[in-house]
C-alpha atoms as a PDB file:
ATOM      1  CA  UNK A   1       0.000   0.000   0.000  1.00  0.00           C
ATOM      2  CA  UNK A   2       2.351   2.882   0.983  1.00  0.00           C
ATOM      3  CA  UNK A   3       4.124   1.696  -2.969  1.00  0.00           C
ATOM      4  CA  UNK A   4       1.039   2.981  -4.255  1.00  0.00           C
ATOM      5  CA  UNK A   5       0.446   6.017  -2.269  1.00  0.00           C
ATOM      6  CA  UNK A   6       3.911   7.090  -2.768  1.00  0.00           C
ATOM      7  CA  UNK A   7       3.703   6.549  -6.105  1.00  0.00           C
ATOM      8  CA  UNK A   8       0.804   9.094  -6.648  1.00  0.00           C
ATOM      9  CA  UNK A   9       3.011  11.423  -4.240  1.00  0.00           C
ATOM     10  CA  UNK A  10       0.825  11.195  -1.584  1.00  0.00           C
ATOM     11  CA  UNK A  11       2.576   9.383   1.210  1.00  0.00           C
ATOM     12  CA  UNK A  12       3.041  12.655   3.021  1.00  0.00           C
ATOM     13  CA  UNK A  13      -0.333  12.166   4.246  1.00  0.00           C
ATOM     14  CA  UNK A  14       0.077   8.840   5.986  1.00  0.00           C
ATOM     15  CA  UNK A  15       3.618   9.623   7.666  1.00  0.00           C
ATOM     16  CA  UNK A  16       1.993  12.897   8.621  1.00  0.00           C
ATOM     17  CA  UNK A  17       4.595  15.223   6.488  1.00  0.00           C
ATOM     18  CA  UNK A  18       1.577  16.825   4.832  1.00  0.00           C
ATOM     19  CA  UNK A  19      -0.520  18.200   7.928  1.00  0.00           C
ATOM     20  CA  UNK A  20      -3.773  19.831   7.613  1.00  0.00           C
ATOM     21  CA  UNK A  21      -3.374  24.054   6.946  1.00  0.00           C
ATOM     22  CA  UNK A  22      -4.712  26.409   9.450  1.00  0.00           C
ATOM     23  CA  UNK A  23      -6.234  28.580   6.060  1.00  0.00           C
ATOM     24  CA  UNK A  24      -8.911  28.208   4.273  1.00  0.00           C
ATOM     25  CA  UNK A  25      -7.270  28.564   0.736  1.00  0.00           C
ATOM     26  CA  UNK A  26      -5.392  25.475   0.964  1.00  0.00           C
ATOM     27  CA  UNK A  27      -7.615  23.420   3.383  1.00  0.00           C
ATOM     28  CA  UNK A  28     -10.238  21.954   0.572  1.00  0.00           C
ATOM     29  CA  UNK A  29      -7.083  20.998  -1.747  1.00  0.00           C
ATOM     30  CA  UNK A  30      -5.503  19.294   1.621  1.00  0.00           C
ATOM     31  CA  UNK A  31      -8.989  17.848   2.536  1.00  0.00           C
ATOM     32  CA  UNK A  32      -9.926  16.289  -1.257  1.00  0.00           C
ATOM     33  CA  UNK A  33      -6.326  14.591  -1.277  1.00  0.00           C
ATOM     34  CA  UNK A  34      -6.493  13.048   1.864  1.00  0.00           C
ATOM     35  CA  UNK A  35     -10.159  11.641   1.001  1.00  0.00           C
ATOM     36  CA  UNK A  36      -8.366  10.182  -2.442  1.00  0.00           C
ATOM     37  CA  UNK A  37      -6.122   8.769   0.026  1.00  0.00           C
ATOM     38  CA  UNK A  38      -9.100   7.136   2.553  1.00  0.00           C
ATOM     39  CA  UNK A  39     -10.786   5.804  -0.428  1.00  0.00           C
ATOM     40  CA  UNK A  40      -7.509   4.326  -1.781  1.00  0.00           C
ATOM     41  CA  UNK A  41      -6.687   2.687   1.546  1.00  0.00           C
ATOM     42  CA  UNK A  42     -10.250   1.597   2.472  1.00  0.00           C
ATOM     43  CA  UNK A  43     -11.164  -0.173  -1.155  1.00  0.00           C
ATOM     44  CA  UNK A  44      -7.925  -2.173  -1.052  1.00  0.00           C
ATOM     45  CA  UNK A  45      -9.481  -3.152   2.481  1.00  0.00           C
ATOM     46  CA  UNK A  46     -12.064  -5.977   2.955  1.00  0.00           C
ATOM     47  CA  UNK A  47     -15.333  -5.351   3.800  1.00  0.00           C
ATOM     48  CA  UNK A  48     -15.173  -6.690   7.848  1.00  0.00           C
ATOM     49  CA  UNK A  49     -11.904  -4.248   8.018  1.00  0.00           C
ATOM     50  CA  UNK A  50     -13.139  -1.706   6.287  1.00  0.00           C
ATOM     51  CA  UNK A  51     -16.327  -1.135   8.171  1.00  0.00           C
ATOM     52  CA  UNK A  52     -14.268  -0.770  11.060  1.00  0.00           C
ATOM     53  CA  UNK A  53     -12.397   1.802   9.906  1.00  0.00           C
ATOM     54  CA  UNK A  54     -14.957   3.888   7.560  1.00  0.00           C
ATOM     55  CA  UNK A  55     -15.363   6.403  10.118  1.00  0.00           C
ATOM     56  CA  UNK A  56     -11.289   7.918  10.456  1.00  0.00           C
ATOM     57  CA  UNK A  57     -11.047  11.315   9.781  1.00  0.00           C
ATOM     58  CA  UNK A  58      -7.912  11.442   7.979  1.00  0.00           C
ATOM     59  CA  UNK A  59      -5.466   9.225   6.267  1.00  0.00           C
ATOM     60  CA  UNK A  60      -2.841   9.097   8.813  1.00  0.00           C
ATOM     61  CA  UNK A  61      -5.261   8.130  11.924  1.00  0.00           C
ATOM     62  CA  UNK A  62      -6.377   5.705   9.433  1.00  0.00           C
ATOM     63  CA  UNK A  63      -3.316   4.301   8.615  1.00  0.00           C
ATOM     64  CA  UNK A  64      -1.982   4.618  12.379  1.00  0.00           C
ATOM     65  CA  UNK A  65      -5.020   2.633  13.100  1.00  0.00           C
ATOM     66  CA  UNK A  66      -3.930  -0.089  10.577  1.00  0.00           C
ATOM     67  CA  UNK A  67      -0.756  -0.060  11.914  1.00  0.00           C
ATOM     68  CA  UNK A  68      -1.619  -0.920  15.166  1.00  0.00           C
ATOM     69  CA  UNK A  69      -4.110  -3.573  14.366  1.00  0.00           C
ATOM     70  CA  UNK A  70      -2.009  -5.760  11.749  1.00  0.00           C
ATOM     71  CA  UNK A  71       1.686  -4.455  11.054  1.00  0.00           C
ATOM     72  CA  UNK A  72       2.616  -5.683  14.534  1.00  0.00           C
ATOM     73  CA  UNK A  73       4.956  -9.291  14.304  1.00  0.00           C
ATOM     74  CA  UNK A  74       3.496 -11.651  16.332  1.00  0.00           C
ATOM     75  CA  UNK A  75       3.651 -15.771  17.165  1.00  0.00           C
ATOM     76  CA  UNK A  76       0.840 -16.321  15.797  1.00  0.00           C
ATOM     77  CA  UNK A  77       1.714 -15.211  11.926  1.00  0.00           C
ATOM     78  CA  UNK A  78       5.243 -16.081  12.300  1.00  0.00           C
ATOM     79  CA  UNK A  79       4.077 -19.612  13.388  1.00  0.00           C
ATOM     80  CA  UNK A  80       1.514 -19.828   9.945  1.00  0.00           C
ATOM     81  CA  UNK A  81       4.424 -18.454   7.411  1.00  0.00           C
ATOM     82  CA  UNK A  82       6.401 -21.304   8.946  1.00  0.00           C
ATOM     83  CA  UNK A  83       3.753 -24.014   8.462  1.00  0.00           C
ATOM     84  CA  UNK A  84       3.027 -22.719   5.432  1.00  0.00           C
ATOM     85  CA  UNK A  85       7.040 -23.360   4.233  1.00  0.00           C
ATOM     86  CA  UNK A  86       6.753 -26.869   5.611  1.00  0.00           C
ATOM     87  CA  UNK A  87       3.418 -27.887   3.832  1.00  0.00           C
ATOM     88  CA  UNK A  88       4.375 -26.517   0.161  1.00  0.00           C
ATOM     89  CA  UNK A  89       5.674 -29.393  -1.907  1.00  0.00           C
ATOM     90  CA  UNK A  90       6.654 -29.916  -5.755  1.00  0.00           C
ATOM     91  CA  UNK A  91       3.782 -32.311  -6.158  1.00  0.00           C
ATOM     92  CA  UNK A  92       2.137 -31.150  -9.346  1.00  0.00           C
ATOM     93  CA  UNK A  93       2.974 -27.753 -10.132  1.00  0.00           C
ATOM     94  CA  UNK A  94       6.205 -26.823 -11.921  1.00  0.00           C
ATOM     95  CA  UNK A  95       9.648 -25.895 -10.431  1.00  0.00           C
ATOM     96  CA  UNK A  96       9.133 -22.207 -11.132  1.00  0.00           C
ATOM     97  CA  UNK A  97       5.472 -22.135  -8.975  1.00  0.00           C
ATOM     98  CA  UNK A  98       6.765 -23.482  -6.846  1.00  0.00           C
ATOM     99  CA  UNK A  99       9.366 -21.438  -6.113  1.00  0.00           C
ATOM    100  CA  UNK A 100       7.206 -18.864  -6.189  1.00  0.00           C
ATOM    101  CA  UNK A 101       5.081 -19.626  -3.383  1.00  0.00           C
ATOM    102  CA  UNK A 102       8.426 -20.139  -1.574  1.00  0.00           C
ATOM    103  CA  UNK A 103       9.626 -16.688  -2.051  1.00  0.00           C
ATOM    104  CA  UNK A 104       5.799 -15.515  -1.414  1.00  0.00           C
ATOM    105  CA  UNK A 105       6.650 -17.135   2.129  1.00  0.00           C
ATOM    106  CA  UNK A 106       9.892 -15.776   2.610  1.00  0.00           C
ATOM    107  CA  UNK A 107       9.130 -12.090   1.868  1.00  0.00           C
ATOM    108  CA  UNK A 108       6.478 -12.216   4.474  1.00  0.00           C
ATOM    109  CA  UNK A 109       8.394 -13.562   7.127  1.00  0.00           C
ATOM    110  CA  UNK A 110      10.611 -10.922   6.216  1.00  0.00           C
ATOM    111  CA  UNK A 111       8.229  -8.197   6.412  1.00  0.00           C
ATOM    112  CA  UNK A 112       7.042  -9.097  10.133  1.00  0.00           C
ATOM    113  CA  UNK A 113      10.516 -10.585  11.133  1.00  0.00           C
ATOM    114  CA  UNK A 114      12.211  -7.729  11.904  1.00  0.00           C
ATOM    115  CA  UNK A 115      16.185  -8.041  11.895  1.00  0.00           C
ATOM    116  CA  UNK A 116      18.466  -5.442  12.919  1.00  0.00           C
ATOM    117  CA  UNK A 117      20.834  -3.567  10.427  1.00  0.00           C
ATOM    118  CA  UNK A 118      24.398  -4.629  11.461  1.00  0.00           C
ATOM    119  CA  UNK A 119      27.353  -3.132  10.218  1.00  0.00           C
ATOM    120  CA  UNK A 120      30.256  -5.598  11.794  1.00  0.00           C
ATOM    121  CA  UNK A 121      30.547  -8.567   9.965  1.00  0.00           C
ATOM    122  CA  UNK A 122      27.597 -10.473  11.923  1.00  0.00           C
ATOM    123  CA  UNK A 123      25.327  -9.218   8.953  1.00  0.00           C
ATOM    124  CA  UNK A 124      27.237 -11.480   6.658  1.00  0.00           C
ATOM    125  CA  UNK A 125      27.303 -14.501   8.525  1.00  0.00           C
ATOM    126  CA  UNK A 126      23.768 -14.143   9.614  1.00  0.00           C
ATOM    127  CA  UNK A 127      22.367 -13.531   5.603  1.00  0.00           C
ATOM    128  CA  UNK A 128      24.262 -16.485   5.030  1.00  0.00           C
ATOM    129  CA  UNK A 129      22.616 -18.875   7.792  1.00  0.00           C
ATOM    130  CA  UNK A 130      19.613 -17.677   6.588  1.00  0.00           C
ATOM    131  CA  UNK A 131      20.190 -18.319   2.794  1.00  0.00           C
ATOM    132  CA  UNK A 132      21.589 -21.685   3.684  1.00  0.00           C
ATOM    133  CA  UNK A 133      18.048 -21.950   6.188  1.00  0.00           C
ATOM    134  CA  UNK A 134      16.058 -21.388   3.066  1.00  0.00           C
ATOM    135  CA  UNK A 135      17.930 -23.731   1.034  1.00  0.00           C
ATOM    136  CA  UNK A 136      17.672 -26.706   2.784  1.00  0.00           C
ATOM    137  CA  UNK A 137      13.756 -25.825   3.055  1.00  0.00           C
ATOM    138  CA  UNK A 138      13.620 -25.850  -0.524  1.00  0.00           C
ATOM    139  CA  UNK A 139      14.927 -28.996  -1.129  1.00  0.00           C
ATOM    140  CA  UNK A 140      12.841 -30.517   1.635  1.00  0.00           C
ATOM    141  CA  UNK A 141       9.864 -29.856  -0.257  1.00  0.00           C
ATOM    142  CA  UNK A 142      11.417 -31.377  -3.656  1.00  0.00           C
ATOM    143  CA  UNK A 143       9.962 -34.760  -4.503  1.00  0.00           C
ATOM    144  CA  UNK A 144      12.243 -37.729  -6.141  1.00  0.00           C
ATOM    145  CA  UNK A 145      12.004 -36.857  -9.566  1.00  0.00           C
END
């Protein structure tokens, strides 16, 4: 989501560098763009989310709402992208789908997992454990032939 809004130069509004003005020349030019950006962020919502969330009066308490709710790494969805790893085989799809899905996997573990930024060598040895982590459970899920 914040790809698309900052590609229509409107992430300002969401990481609150775009406040509301105090005059009235600007504030229905602020106020229309931050309703774009609602109605962007609530249709890429489903409807039980969205209903929840109809009511925010700008795009950044809607987003900081958002934020709150689902960015937030937990057990719970670290547990599922795990299974998820474990359960995806080469039965009948090709090589290339099924790396796919593998890679689906991995970016979102990455996206909730956070790692720190090193700058000593522990960064390199780390990226490497993990590479060789997602090797082996790539192969795992390769069948005989």
């Amino acid at each position: 989501m914040t790809i698309v809004i900052s590609a229509k130069n409107k992430l300002g509004f969401i990481i609150n560098t775009l406040t509301m003005p105090n005059n009235d020349q600007h504030l229905a030019v602020w106020q229309r763009c931050n309703d774009m950006v609602i109605s962007w962020i609530i249709n890429s919502l489903t409807h039980d989310i969205n209903y929840s969330v109809l009511y925010a009066e700008t795009s950044q308490i809607l987003w900081n709402e958002l934020n709150s709710r689902y960015v937030k790494a937990n057990g719970a969805k670290f547990y599922q992208f795990q299974k998820n790893l474990c359960q995806i085989t080469l039965v009948s799809s090709d090589i290339a789908t099924y790396f796919s899905k593998m890679k689906s996997n991995w970016g979102e573990l990455n996206a909730i997992n956070t790692i720190p930024s090193w700058t000593c060598g522990d960064a390199h040895s780390f990226a490497k454990s993990d590479e060789d982590q997602r090797l082996i459970q790539f192969l795992v899920g390769l069948n005989h032939s």
